[in-house]
Protein backbone atom coordinates (compact mmCIF):
# COMPACT_ATOMS: atom_id res chain seq x y z
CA UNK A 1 -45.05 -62.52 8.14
CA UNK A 2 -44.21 -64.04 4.71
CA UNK A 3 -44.82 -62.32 1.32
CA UNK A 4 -45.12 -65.29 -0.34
CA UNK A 5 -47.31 -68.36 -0.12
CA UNK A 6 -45.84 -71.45 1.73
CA UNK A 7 -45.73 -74.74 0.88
CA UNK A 8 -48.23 -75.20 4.09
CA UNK A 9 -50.71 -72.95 2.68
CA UNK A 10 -49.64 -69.12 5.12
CA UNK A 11 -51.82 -67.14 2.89
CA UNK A 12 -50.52 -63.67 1.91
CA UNK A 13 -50.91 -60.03 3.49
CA UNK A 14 -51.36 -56.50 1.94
CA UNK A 15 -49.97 -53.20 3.11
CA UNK A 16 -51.33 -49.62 2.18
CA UNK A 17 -50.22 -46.26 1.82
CA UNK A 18 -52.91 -45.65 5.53
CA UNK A 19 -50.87 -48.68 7.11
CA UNK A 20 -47.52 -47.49 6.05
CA UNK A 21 -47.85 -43.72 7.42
CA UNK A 22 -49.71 -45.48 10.49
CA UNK A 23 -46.86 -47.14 10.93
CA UNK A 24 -44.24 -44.58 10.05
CA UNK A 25 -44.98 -43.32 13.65
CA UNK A 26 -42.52 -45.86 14.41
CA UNK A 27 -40.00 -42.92 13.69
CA UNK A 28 -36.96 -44.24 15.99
CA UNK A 29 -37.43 -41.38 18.71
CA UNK A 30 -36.51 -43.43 21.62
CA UNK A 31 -36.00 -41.79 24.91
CA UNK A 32 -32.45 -43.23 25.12
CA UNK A 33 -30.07 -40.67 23.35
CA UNK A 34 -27.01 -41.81 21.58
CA UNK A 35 -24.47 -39.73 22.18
CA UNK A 36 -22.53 -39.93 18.98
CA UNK A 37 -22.14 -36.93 16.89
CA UNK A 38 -23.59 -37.14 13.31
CA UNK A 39 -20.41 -37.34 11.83
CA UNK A 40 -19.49 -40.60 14.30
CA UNK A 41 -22.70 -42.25 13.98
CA UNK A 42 -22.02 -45.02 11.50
CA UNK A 43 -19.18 -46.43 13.13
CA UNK A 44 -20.55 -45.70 16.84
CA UNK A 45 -24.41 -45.75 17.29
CA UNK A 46 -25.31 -49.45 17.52
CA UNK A 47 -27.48 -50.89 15.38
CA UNK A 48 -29.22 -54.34 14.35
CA UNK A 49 -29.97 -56.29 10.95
CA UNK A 50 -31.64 -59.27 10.84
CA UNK A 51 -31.47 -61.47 7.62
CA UNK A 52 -34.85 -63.32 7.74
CA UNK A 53 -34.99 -66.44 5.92
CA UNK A 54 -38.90 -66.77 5.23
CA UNK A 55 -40.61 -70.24 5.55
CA UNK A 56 -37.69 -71.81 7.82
CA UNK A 57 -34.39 -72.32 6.34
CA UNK A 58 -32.61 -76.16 6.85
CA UNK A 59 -29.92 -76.51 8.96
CA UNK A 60 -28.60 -79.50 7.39
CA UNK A 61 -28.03 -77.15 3.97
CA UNK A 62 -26.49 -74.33 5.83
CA UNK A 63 -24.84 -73.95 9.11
CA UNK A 64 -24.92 -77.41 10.50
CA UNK A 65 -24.19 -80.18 7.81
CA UNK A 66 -24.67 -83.57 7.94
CA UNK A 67 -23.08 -84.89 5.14
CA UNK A 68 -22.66 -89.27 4.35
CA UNK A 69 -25.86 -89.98 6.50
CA UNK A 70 -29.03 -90.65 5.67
CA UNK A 71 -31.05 -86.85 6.66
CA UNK A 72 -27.50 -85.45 5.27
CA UNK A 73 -29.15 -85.19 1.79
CA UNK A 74 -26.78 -84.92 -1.45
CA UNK A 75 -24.67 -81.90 -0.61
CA UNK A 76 -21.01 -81.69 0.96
CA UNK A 77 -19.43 -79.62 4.17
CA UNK A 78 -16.62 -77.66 3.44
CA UNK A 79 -14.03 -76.42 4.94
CA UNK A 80 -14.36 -72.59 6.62
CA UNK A 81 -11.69 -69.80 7.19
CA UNK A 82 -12.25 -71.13 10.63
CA UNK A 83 -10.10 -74.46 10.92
CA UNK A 84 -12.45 -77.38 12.19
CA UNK A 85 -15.93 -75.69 11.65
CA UNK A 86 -17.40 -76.19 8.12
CA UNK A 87 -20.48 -75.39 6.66
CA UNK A 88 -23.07 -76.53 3.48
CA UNK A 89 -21.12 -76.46 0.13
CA UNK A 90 -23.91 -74.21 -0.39
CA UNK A 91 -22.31 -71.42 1.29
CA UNK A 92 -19.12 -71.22 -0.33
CA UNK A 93 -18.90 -67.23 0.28
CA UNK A 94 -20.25 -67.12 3.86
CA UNK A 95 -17.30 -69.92 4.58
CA UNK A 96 -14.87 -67.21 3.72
CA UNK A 97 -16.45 -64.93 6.55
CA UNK A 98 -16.38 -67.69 9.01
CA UNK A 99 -14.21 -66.11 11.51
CA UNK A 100 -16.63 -62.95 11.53
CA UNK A 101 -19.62 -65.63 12.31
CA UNK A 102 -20.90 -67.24 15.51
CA UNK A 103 -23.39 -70.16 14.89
CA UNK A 104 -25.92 -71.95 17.41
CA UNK A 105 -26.24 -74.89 16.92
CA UNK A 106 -28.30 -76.02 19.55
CA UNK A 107 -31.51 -73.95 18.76
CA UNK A 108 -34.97 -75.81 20.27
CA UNK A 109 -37.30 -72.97 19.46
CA UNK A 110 -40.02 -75.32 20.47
CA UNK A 111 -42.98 -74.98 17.59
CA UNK A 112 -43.10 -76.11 14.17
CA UNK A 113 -46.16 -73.33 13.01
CA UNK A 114 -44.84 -70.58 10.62
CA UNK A 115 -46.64 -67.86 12.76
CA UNK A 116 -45.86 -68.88 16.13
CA UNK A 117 -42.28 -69.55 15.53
CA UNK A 118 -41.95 -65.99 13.63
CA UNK A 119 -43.33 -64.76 16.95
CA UNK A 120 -41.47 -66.48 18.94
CA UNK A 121 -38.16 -65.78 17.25
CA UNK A 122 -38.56 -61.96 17.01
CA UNK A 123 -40.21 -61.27 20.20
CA UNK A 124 -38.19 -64.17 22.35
CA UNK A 125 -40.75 -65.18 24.29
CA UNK A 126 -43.47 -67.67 23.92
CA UNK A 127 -47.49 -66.43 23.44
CA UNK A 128 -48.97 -65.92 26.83
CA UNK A 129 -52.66 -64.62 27.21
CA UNK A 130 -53.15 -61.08 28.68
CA UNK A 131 -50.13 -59.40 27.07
CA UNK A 132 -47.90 -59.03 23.84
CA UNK A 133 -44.83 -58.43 23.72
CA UNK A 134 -43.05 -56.28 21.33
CA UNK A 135 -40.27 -57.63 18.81
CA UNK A 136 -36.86 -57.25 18.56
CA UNK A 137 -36.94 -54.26 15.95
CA UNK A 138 -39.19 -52.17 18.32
CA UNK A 139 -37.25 -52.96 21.39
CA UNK A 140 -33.97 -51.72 19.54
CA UNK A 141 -35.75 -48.68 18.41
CA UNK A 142 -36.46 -47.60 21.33
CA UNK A 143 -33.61 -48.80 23.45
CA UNK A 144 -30.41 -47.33 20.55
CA UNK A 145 -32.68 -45.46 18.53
CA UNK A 146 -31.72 -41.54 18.79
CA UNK A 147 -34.25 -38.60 19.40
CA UNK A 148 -32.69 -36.58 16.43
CA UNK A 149 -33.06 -40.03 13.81
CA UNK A 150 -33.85 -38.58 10.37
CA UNK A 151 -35.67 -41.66 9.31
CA UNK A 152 -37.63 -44.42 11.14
CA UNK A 153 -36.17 -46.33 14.07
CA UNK A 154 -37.50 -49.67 12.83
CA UNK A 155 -37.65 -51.02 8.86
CA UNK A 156 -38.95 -53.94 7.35
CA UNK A 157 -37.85 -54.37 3.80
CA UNK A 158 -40.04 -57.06 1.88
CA UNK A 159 -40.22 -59.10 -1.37
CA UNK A 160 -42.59 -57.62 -4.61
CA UNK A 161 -46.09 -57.52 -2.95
CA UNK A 162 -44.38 -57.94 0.43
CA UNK A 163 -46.27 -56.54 3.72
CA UNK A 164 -46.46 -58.18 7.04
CA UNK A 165 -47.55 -56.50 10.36
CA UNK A 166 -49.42 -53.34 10.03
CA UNK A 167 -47.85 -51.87 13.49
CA UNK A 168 -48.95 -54.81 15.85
CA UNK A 169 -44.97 -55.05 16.64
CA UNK A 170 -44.41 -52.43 19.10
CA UNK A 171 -46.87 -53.61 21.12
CA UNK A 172 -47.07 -51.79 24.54
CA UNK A 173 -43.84 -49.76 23.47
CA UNK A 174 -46.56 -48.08 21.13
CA UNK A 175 -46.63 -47.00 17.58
CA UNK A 176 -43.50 -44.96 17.61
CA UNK A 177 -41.71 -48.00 17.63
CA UNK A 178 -43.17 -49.92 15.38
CA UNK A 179 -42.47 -50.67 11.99
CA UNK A 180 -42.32 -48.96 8.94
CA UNK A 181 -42.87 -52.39 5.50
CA UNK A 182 -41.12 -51.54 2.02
CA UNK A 183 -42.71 -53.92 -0.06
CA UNK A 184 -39.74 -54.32 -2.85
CA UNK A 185 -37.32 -52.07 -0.53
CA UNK A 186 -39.18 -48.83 -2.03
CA UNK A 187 -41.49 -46.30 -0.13
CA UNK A 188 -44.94 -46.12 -1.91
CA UNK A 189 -45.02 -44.17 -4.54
CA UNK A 190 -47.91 -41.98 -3.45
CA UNK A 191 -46.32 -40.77 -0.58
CA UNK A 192 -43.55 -38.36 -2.39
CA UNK A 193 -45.09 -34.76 -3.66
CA UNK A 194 -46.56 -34.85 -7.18
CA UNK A 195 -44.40 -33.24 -9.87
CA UNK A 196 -47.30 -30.75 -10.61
CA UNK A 197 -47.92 -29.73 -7.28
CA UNK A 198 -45.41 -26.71 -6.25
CA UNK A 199 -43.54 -27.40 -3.34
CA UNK A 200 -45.04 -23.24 -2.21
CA UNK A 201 -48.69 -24.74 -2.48
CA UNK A 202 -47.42 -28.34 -0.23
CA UNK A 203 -46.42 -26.22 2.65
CA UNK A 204 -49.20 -24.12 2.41
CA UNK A 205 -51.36 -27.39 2.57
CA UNK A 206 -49.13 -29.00 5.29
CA UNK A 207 -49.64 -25.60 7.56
CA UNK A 208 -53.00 -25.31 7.36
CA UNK A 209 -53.49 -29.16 8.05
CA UNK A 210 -51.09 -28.70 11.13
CA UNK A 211 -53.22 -25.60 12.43
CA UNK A 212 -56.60 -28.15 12.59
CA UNK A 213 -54.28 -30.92 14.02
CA UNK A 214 -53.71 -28.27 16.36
CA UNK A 215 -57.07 -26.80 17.04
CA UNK A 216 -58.49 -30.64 17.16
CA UNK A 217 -55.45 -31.91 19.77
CA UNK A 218 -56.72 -28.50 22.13
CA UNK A 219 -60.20 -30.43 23.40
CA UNK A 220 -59.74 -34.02 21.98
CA UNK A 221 -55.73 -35.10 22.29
CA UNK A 222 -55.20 -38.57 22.75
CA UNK A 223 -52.35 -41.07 21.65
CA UNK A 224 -54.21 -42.11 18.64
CA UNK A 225 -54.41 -38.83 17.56
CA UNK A 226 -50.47 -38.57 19.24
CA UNK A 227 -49.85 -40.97 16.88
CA UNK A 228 -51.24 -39.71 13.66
CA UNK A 229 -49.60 -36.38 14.06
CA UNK A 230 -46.48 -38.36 14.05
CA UNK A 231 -47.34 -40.18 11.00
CA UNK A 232 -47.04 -37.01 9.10
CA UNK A 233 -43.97 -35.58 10.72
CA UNK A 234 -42.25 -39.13 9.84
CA UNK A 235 -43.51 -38.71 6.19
CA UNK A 236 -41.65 -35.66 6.16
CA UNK A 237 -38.28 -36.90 6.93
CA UNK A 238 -38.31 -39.79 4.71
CA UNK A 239 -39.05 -37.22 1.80
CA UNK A 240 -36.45 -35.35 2.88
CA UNK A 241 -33.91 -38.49 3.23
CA UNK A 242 -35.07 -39.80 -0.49
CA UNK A 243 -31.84 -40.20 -1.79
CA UNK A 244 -31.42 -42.90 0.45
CA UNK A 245 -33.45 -45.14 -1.70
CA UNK A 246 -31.60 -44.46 -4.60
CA UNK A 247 -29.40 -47.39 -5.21
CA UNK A 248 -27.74 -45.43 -8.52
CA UNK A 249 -25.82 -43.27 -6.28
CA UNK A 250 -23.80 -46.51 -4.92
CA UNK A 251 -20.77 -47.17 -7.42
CA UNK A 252 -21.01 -50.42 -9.56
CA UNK A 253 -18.46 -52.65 -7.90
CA UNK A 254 -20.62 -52.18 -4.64
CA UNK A 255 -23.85 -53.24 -6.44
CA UNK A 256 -22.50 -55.80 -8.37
CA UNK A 257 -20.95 -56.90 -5.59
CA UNK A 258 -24.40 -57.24 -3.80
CA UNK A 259 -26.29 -59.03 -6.93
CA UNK A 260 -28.61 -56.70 -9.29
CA UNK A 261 -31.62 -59.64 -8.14
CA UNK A 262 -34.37 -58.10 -5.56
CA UNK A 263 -32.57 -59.76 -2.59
CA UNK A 264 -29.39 -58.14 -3.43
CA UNK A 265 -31.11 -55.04 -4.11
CA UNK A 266 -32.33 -55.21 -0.82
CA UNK A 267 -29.77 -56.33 0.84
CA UNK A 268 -27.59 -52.78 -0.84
CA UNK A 269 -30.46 -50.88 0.69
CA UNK A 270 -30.37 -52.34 4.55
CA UNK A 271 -26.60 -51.02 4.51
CA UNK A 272 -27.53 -47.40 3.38
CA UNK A 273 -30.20 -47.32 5.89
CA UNK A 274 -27.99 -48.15 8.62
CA UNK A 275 -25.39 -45.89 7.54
CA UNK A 276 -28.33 -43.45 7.38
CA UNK A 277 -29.08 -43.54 11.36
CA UNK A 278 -31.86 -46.57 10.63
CA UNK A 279 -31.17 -48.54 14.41
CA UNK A 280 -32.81 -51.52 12.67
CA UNK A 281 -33.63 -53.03 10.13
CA UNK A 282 -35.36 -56.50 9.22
CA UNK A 283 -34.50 -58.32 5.54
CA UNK A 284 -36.94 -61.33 4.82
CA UNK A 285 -35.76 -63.71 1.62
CA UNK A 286 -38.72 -65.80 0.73
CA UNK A 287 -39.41 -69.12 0.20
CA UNK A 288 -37.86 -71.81 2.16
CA UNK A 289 -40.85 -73.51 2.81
CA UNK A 290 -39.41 -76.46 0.97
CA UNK A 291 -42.12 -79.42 1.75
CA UNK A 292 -41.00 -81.10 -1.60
CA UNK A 293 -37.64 -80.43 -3.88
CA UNK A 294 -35.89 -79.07 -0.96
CA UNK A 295 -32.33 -79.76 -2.53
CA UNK A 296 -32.93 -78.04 -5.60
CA UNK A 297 -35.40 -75.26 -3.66
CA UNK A 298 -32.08 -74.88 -1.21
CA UNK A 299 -29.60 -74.30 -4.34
CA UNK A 300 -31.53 -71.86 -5.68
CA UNK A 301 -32.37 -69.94 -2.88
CA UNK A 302 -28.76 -69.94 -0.87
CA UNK A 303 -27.15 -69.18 -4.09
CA UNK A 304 -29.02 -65.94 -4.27
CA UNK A 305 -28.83 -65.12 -0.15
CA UNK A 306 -24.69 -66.36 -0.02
CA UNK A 307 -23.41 -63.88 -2.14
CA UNK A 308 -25.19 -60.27 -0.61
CA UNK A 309 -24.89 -61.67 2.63
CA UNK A 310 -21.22 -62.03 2.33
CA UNK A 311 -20.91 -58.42 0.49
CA UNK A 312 -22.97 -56.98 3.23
CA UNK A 313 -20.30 -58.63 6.11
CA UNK A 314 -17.86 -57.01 3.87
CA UNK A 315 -19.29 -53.68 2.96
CA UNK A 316 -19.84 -52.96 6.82
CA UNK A 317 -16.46 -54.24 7.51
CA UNK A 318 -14.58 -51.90 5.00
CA UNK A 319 -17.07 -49.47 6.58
CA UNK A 320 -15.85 -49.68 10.22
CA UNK A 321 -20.23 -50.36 10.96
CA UNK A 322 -19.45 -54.36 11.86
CA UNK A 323 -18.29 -53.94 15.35
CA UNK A 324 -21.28 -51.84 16.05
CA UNK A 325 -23.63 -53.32 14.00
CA UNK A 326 -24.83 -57.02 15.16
CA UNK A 327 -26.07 -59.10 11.93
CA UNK A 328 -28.66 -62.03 12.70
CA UNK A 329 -29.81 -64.81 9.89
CA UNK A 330 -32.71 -66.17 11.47
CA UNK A 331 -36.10 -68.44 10.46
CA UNK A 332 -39.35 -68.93 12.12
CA UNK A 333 -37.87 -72.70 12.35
CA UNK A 334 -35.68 -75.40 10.77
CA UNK A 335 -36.37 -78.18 8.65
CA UNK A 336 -36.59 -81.63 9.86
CA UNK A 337 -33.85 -84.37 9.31
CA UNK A 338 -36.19 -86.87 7.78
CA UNK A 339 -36.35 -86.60 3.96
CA UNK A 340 -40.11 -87.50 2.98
CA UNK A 341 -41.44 -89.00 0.39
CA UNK A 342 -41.43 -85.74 -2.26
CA UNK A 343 -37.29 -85.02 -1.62
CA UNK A 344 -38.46 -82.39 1.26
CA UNK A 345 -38.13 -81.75 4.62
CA UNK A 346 -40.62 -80.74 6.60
CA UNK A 347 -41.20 -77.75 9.65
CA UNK A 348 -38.59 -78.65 12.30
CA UNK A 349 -38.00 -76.89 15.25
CA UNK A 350 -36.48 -78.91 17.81
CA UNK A 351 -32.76 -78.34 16.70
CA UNK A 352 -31.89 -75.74 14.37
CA UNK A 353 -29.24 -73.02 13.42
CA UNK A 354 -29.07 -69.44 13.62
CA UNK A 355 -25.88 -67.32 12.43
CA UNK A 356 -24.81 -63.86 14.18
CA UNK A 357 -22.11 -61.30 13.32
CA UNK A 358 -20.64 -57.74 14.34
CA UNK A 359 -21.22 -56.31 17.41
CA UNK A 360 -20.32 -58.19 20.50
CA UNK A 361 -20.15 -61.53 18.55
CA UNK A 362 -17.04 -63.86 19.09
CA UNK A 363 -15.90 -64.25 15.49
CA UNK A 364 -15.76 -67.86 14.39
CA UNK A 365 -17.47 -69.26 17.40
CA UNK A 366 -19.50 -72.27 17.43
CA UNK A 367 -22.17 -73.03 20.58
CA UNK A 368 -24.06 -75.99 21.07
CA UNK A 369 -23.76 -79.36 18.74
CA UNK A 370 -26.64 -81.90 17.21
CA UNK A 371 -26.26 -85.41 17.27
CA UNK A 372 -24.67 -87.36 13.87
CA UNK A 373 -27.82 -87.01 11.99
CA UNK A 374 -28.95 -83.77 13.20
CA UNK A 375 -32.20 -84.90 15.14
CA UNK A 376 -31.27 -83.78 18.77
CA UNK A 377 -28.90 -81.35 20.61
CA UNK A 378 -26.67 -83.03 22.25
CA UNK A 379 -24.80 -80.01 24.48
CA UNK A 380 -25.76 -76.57 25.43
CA UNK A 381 -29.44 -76.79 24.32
CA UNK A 382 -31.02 -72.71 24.16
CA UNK A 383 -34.36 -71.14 23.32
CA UNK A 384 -34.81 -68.10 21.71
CA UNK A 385 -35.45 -66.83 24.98
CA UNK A 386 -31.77 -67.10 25.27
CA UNK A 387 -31.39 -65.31 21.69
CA UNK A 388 -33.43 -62.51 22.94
CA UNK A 389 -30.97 -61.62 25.71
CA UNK A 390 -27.74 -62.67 23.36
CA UNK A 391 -28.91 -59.80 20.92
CA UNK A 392 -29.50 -57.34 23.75
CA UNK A 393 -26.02 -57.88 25.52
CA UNK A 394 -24.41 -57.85 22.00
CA UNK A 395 -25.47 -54.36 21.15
CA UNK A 396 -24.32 -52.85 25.22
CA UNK A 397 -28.33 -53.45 26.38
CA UNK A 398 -29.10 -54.89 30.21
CA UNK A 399 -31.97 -57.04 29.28
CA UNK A 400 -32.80 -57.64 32.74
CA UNK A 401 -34.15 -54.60 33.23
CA UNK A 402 -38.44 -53.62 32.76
CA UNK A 403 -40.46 -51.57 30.50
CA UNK A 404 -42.92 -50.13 32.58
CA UNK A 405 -46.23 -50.48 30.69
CA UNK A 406 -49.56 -48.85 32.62
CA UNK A 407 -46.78 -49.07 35.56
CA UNK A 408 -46.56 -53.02 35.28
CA UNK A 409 -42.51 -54.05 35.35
CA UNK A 410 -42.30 -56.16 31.92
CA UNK A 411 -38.95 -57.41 31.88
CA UNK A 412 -36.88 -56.60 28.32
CA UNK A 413 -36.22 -60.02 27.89
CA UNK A 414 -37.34 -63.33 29.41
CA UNK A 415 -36.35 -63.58 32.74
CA UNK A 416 -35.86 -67.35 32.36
CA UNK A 417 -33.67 -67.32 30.33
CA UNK A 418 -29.96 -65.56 29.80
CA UNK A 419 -27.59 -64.54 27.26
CA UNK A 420 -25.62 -67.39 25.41
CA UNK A 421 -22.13 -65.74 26.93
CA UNK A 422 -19.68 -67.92 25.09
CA UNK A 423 -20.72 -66.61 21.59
CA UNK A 424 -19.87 -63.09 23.18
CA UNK A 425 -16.62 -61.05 23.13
């Protein structure tokens, strides 16, 4: 959920030092093995990042220009490094990395609420009573995640004073799997060992609570307990995987490169933790909520997304992590054509844009189109139903298959729905 408050009035959430080792059980021990060696792993274990543009990004400034009409607003479309396809003049940098993009184009994720559509979008499936279903950062924990992961499977990294879901998004794949919140992209502070406290007198502390966790799982074990005992072992490895977090250690060109803002800070960060052995890992940007002043909302906020986005393509490139690494720039919805009475636009979510990159994504491809003034698809309308099974089939995943929860068959991905092939290699 958004660490900010919208335009509409989404009010803000909190996260603790209890919610964040709660959810630290999410640890990334899935069941499913990757058989890359530890020196192999960053260009062969597949992974996921998804660039989350909080409050609903517009389409019309970004991905799917409209330019000389009257939703197009002020701004022109420019040319890509893919001849033919051009994007917002507000995306000068992510026009370079064209051919390493695919774009649909033709997104109807059918709501226009902030919480539904951020549902909706990460879990790829639409609310239904009796059962939740788990989002995309759980599912790839626990379908690439490795049993040996040094740090959690599945990472949210948030704005200042940034929280979000306290665990709820594992759902029935449990609280292994779900996520771990950096509010600002740092661990809380309480969670490291004091300075005054010897490290002799920690482990003497950490044994003796491990012997009652011990003597307490003998006559009362369950998976809440299961779950807390994890907690603690998870805590462990992310103290011992600290340096990490330490941005310093990357040279100057990289983080300049990036932007020294929060977002590009952030943005730095994601990379390390997928070249640590992180299988996913979730980026919000806040606000795009833009009800009034969207233009100069829009100019401000893609200026400071275009630039790390485009390093990050880059960085993983250079790397030899983009062709196992699948990038996603999402929203929770678009913004609507009409330009109301304030210079906004308002929630949209009938046709709308989402960008993908890395692995299994045809470079430079271009699905579905809008009409002249961006109000309706016009070919290859999709869902995020659709999205759901794209991501899974991108990253070597048969999405067809079931999670078996209390021995029910729950299908990975929406059964009525498929992958959107031709944006596939």
């Amino acid at each position: 959920m958004p660490a900010c408050t919208y335009a509409c009035g989404t009010a803000d959430h909190t996260v603790s030092r209890r919610a964040f080792l709660g959810s630290t059980a999410a640890l990334g021990l899935a069941g499913f093995a990757n058989p890359a060696s530890a020196k192999d792993l960053a260009k062969q274990q597949k992974r996921v990042i998804v660039v989350f543009l909080e409050g609903g990004l517009s389409q019309l400034e970004s991905w799917d220009p409209k330019p000389n009409t009257d939703t197009g607003g002020p701004f022109k479309a420019i040319q890509t490094s893919v001849p033919g396809t051009r994007y917002c003049e507000l995306l000068p940098l992510s026009a370079k990395n064209a051919h390493r993009l695919g774009i649909v184009r033709s997104l109807n994720s059918q709501t226009d609420d902030h919480g539904v559509g951020h549902t909706v979008m990460l879990t790829g499936r639409k609310p239904e009573p009796g059962i939740t279903y788990p989002h995309l950062g759980a599912v790839s924990a626990r379908m690439l995640g490795s049993q040996e992961a040094a740090l959690p499977g599945h990472i949210r990294i948030l704005p200042k004073g940034g929280s979000g879901f306290n665990g709820a998004d594992a759902a029935f794949l449990g609280p292994k799997f779900s996520s771990v919140g950096l509010g600002d992209g740092k661990p809380p502070a309480d969670l490291f060992r004091p300075a005054n406290l010897p490290a002799s007198e920690d482990e003497a502390r950490e044994a003796f609570r491990k012997k009652l966790d011990e003597r307490f799982a003998k006559s009362r074990k369950s998976a809440a307990t299961d779950a807390y005992t994890e907690s603690f072992v998870q805590a462990e490895r992310v103290v011992k995987k600290a340096e990490v977090f330490d941005l310093d250690k990357e040279p100057s060109k990289i983080a300049d490169k990036y932007g020294r803002h929060d977002f590009g800070r952030h943005m730095l960060l994601a990379r390390r933790l997928l070249e640590a052995g992180v299988t996913y890992v979730k980026v919000s940007h806040s606000n795009y909520d833009t009800h009034h002043e969207n233009f100069d909302f829009h100019i401000e906020q893609l200026a400071e997304f275009d630039r790390p986005f485009a390093a990050l393509i880059d960085d993983l490139a250079d790397r030899g992590m983009l062709e196992s690494t699948l990038v996603v720039v999402m929203s929770e919805m678009g913004r609507t054509p009409r330009i109301n009475d304030r210079y906004g636009r308002d929630h949209w979510g009938k046709c709308w844009s989402v960008a993908l990159a890395g692995a299994g994504v045809r470079g430079g491809a271009v699905v579905g189109k809008t009409n002249a003034t961006g109000t309706a698809v016009t070919d290859r309308e999709v869902w995020s139903g659709h999205l759901f099974h794209t991501y899974m089939k991108a990253v070597g995943v048969d999405s067809t298959k079931n999670f078996y929860p209390n021995e029910r068959p729950v299908p990975i991905a929406d059964p009525k729905a498929a992958a959107i092939d031709e944006i596939l290699v």
